[in-house]
Protein backbone atom coordinates (compact mmCIF):
# COMPACT_ATOMS: atom_id res chain seq x y z
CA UNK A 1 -7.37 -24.52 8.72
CA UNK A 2 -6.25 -21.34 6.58
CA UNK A 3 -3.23 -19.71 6.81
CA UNK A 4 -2.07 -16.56 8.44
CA UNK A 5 -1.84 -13.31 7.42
CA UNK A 6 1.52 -12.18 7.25
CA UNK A 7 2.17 -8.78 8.15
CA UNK A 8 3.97 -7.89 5.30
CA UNK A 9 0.52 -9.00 3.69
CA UNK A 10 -1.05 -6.92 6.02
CA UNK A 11 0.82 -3.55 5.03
CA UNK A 12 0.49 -4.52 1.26
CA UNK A 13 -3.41 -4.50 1.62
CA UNK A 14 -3.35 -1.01 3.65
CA UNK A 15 -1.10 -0.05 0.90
CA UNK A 16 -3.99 -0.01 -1.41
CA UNK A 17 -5.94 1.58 0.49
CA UNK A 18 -3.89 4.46 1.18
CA UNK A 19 -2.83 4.75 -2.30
CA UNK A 20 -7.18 5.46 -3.41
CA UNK A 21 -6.85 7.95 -0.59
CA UNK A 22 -3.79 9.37 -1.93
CA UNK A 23 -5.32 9.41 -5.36
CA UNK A 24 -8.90 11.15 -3.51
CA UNK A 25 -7.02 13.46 -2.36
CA UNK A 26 -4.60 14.67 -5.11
CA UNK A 27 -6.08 13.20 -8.31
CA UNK A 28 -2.59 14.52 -10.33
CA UNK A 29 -0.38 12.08 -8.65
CA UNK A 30 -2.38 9.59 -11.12
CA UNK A 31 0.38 11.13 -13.49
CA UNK A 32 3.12 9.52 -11.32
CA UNK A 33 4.71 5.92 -11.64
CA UNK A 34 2.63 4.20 -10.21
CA UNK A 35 5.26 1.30 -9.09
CA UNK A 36 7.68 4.21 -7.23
CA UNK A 37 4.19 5.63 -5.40
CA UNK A 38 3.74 2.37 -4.14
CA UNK A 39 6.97 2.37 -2.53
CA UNK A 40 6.71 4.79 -0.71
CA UNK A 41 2.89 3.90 0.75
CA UNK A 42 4.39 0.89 1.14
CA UNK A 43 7.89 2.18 2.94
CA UNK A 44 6.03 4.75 5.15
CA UNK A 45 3.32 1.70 6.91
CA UNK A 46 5.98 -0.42 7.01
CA UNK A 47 8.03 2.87 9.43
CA UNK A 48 5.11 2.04 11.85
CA UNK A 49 2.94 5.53 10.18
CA UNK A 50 -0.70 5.74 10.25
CA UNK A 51 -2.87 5.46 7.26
CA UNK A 52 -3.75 9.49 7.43
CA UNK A 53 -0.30 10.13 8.44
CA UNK A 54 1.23 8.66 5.01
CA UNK A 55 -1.79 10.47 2.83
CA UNK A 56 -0.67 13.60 3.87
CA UNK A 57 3.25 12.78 3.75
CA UNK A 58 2.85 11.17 0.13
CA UNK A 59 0.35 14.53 -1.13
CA UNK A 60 2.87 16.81 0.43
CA UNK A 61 5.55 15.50 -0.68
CA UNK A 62 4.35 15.59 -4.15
CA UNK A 63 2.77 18.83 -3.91
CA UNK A 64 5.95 20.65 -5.04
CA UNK A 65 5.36 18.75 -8.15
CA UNK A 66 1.98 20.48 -9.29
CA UNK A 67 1.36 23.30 -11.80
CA UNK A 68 0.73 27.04 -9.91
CA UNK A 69 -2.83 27.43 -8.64
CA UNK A 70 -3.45 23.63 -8.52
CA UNK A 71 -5.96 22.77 -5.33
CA UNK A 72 -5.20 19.91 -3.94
CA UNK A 73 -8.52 18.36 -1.45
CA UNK A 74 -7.77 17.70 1.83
């Protein structure tokens, strides 16, 4: 018999997953530490948010940070 999935397992592999969507959606944030934009995937599933929830939390958040006239794809 395997073992089970913990859930803190669980959140870590949604965290990658929301971190290429991040990425897909603002390609800049690529600039950012990648350990700290973990985190905060990573602190927002573990709050109980949805996947599309935290994409648009982490690119808004971060949107303040972008050069005037940058488009970010939604």
């Amino acid at each position: 018999m395997g073992r089970k999935i913990t859930p803190v397992e669980r959140i870590k592999s949604k965290a990658v997953r929301v971190a290429l969507n991040v990425f897909l959606a603002d390609p800049s944030l690529g600039k950012c530490q990648a350990k700290a934009l973990f985190s905060e995937i990573y602190s927002h599933l573990k709050s109980g948010m949805e996947e599309e929830a935290v994409v648009q939390a982490v690119v808004k958040g971060h949107a303040t940070n972008s050069p005037p006239g940058q488009l970010l794809l939604m």
